[in-house]
N, C-alpha and C. Protein backbone atom coordinates (compact mmCIF):
# COMPACT_ATOMS: atom_id res chain seq x y z
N UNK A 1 71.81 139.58 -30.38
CA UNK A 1 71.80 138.14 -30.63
C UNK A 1 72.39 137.86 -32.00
N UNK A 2 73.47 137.06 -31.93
CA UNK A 2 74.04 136.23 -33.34
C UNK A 2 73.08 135.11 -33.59
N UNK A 3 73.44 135.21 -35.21
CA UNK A 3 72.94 134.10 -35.74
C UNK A 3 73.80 133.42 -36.29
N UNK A 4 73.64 132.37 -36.49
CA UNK A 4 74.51 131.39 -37.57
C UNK A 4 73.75 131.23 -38.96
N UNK A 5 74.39 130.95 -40.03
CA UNK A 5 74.29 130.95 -41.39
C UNK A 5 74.17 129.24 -41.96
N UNK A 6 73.78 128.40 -41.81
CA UNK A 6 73.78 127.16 -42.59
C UNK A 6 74.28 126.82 -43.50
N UNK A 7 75.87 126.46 -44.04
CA UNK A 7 76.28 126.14 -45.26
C UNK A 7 76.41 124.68 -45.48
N UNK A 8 76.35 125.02 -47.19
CA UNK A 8 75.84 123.23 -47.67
C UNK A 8 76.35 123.05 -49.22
N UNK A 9 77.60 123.97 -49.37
CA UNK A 9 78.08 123.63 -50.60
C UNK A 9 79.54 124.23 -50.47
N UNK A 10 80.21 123.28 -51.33
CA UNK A 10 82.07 124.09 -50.98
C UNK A 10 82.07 125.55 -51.29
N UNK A 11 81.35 125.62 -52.09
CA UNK A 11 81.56 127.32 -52.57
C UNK A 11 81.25 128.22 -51.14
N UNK A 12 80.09 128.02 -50.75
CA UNK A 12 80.08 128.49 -49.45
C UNK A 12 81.39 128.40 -48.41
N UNK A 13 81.20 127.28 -48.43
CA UNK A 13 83.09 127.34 -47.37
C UNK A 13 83.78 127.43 -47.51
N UNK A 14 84.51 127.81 -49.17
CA UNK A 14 85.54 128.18 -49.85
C UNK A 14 85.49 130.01 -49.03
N UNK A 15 84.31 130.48 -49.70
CA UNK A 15 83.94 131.92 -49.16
C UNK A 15 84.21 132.34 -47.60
N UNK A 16 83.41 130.90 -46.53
CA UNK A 16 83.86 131.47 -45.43
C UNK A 16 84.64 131.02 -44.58
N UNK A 17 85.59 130.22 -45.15
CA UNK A 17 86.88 130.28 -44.95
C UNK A 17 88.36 131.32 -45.32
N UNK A 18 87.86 131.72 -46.70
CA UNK A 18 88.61 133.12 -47.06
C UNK A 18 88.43 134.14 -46.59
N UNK A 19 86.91 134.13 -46.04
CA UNK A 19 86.53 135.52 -45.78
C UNK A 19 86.96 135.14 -43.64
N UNK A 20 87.74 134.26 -43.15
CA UNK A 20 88.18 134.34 -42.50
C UNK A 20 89.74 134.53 -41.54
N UNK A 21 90.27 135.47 -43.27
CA UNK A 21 91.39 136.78 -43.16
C UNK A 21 90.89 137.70 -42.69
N UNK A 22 89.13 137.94 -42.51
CA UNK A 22 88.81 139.61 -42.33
C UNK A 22 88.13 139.50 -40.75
N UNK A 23 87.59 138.14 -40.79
CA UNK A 23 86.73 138.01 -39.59
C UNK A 23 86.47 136.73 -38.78
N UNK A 24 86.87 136.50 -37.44
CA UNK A 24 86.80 135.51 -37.19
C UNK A 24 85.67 134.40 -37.38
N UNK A 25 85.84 133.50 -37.67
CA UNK A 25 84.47 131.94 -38.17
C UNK A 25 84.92 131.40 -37.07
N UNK A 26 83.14 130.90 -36.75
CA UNK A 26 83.02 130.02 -36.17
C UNK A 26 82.46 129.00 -36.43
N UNK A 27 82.61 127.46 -36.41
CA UNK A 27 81.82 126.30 -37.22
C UNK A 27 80.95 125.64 -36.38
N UNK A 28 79.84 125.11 -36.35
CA UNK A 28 79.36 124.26 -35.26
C UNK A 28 78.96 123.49 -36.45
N UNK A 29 79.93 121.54 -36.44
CA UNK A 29 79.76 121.04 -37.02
C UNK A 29 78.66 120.27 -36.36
N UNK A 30 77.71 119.52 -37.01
CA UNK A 30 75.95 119.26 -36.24
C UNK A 30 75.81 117.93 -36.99
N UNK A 31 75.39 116.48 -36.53
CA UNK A 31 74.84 115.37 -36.58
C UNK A 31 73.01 115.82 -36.44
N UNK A 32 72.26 115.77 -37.63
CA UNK A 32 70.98 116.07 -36.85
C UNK A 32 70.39 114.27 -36.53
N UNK A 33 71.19 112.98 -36.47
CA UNK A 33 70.68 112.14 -35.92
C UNK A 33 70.99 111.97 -34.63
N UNK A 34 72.06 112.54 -34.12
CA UNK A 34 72.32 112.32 -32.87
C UNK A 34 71.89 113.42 -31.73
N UNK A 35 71.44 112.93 -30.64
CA UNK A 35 71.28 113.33 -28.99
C UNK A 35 72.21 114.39 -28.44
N UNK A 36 73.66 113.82 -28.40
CA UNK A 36 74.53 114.14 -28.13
C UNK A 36 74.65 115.95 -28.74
N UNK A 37 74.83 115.89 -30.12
CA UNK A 37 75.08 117.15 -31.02
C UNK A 37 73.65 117.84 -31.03
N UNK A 38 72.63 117.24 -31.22
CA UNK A 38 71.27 117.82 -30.41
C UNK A 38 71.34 119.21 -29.32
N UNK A 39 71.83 118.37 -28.03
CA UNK A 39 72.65 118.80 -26.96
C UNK A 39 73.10 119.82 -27.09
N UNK A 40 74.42 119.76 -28.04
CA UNK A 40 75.57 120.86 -28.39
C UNK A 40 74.57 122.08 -29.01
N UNK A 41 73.90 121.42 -30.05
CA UNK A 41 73.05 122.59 -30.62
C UNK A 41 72.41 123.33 -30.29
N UNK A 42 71.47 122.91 -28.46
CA UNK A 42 70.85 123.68 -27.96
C UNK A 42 72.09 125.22 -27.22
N UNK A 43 73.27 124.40 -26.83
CA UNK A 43 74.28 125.08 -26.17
C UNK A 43 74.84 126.12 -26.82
N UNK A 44 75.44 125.77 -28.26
CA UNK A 44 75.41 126.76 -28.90
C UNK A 44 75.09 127.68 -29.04
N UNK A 45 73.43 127.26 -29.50
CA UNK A 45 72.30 128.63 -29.77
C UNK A 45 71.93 129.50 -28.42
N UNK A 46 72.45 128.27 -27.02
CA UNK A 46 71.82 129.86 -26.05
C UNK A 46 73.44 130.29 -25.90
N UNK A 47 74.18 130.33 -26.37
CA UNK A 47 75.61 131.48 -26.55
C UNK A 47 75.12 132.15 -27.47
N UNK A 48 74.55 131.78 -28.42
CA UNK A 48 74.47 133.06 -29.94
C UNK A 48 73.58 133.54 -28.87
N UNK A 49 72.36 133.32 -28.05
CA UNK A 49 71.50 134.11 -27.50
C UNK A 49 71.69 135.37 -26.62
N UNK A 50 73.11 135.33 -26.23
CA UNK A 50 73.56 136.18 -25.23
C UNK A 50 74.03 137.34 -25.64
N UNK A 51 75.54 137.43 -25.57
CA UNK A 51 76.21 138.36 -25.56
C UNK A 51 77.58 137.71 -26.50
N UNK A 52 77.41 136.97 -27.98
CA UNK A 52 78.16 136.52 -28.72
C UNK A 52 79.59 137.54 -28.75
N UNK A 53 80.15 136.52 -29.24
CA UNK A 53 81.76 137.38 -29.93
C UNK A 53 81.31 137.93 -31.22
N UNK A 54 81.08 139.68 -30.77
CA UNK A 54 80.78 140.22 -32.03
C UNK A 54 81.74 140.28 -33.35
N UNK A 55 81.07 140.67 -34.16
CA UNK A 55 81.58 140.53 -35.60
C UNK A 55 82.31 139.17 -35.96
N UNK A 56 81.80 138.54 -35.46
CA UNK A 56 82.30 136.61 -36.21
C UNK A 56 81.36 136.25 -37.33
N UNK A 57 81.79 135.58 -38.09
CA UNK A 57 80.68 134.56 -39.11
C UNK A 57 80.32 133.25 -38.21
N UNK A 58 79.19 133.22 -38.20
CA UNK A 58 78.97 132.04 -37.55
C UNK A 58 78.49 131.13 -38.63
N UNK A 59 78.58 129.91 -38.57
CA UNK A 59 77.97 128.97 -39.79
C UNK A 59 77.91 127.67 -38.87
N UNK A 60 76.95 126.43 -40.17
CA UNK A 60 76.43 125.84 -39.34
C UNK A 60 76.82 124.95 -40.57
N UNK A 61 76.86 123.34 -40.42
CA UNK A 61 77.31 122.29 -41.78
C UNK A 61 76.52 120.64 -41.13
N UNK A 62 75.72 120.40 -41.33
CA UNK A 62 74.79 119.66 -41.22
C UNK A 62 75.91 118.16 -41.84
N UNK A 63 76.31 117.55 -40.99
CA UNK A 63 77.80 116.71 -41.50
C UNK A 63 76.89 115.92 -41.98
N UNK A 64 75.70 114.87 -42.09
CA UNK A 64 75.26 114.08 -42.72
C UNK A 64 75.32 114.53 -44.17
N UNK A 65 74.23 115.41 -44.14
CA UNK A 65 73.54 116.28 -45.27
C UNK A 65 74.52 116.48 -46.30
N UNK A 66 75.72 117.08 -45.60
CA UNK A 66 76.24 118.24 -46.34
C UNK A 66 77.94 117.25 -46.01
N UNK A 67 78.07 115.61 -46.13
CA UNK A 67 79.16 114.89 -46.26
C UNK A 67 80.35 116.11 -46.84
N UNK A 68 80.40 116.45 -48.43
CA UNK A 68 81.98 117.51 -49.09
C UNK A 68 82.21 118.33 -47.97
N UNK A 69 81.60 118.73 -47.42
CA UNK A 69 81.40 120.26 -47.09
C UNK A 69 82.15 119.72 -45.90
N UNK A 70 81.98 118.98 -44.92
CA UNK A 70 82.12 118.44 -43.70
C UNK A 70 83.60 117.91 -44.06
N UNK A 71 83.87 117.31 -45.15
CA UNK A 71 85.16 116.62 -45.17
C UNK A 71 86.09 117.82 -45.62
N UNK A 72 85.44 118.65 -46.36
CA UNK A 72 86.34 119.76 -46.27
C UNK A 72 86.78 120.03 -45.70
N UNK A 73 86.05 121.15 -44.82
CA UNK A 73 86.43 121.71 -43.63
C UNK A 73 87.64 120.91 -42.64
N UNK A 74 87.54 119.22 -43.00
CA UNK A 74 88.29 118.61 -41.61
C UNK A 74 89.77 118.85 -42.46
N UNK A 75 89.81 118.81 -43.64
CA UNK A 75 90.96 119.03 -44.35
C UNK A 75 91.99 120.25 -44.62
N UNK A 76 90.97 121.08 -44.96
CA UNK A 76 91.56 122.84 -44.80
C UNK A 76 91.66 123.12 -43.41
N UNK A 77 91.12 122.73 -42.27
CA UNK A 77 91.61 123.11 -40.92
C UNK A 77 92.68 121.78 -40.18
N UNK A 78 92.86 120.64 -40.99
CA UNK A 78 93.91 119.73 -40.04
C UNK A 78 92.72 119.33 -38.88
N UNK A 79 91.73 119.33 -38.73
CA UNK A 79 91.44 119.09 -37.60
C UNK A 79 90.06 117.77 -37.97
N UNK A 80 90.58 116.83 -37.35
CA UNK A 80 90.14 115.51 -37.81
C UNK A 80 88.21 115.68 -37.16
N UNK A 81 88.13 114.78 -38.20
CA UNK A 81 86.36 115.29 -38.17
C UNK A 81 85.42 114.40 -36.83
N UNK A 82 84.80 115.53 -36.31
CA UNK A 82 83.99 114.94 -34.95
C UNK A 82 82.88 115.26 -35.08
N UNK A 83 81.76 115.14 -34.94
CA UNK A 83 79.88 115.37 -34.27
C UNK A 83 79.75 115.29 -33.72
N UNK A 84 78.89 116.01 -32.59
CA UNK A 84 79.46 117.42 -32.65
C UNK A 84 80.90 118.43 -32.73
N UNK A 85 80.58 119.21 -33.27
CA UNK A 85 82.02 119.97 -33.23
C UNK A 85 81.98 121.13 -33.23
N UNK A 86 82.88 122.02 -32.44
CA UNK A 86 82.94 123.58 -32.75
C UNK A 86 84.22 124.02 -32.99
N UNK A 87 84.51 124.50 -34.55
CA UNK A 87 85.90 125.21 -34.73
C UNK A 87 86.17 126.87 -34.61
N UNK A 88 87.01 127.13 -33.98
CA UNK A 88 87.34 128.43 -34.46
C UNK A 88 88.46 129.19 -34.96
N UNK A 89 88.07 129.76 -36.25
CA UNK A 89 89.40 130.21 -37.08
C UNK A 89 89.32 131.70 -37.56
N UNK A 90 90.57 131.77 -37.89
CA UNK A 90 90.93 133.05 -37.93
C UNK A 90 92.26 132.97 -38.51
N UNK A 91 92.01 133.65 -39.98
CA UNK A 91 93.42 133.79 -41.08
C UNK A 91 93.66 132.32 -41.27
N UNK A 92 92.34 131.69 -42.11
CA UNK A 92 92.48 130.64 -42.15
C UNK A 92 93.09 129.29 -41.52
N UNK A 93 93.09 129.84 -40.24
CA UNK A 93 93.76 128.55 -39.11
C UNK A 93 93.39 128.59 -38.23
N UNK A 94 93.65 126.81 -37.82
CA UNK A 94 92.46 126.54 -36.52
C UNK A 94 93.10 127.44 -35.04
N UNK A 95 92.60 128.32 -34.52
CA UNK A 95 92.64 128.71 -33.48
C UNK A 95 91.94 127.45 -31.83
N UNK A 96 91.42 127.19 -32.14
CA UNK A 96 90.72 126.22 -31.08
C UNK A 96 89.69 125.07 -31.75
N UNK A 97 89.32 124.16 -31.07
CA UNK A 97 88.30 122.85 -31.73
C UNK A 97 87.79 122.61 -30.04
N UNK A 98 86.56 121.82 -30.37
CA UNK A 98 86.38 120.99 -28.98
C UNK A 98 84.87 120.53 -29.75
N UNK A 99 84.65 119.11 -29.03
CA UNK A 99 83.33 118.56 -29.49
C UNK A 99 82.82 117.23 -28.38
N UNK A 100 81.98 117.04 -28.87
CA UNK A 100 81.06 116.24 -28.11
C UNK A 100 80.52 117.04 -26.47
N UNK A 101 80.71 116.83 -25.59
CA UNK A 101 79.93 117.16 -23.95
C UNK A 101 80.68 118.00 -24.13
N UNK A 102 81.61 118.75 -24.52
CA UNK A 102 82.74 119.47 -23.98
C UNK A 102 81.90 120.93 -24.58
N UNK A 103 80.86 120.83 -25.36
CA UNK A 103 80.66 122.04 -26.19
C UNK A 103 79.19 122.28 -25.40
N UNK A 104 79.47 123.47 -24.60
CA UNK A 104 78.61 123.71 -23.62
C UNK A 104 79.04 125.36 -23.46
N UNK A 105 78.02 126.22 -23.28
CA UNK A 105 77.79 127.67 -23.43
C UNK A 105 78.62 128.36 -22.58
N UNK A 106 79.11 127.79 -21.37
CA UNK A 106 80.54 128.63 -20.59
C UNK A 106 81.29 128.06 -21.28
N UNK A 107 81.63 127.12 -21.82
CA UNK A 107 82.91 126.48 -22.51
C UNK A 107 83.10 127.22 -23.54
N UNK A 108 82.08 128.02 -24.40
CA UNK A 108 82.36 128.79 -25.51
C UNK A 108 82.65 129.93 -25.06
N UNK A 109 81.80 130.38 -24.21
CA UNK A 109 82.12 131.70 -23.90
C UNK A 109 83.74 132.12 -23.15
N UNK A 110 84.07 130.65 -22.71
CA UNK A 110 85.37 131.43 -21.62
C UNK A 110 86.57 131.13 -23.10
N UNK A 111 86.43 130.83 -24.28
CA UNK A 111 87.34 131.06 -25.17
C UNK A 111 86.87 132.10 -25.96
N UNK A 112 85.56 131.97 -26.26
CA UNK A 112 85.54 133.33 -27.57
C UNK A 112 85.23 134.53 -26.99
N UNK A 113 84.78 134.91 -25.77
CA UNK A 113 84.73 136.30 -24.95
C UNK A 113 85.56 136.86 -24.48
């Protein structure tokens, strides 16, 4: 079982964004007021529960909470900012995005497996 890591400061995503020359990241950007990303969050976590894409960083950015961090990320990846959201990169570029209903545990799995 993977876990995800919670980041909440640029330094953190400066780090695991660089450190995603060595290893693929994955982002699950998270609304904790909304239903919807609620949803996503449960979906997520039963993919980390399974049989994850080993050796990834997984991280987690609480977009209210953690506003820099969230606008970052939409900036260093080009990929315009959604809640829910799941990015995945590798050598610092967006390899795939998808968010809202669309982020559902076969939907992750039939790209990152």
């Amino acid at each position: 079982m993977a876990q995800y890591r919670e980041i909440d400061t640029l330094e953190q995503w400066n780090e695991a964004f660089e450190g995603s020359k060595n290893q693929p990241l994955v982002i699950f950007k998270h609304s904790t007021t909304c239903p919807v990303s609620a949803n996503a969050h449960r979906e997520f976590s039963e993919y980390l529960a399974e049989k994850p894409l080993e050796n990834a960083d997984y991280v987690l950015v609480k977009v209210i909470e953690s506003r820099p961090v969230s606008n970052q990320i939409a900036e260093d990846t080009a990929v315009t900012h959604a809640s829910p959201q799941i990015l995945f990169v590798q050598n610092k570029e967006k390899v795939w995005t998808t968010s809202h209903w669309a982020i559902t545990k076969e939907h992750i799995s039939a790209v990152l497996d």
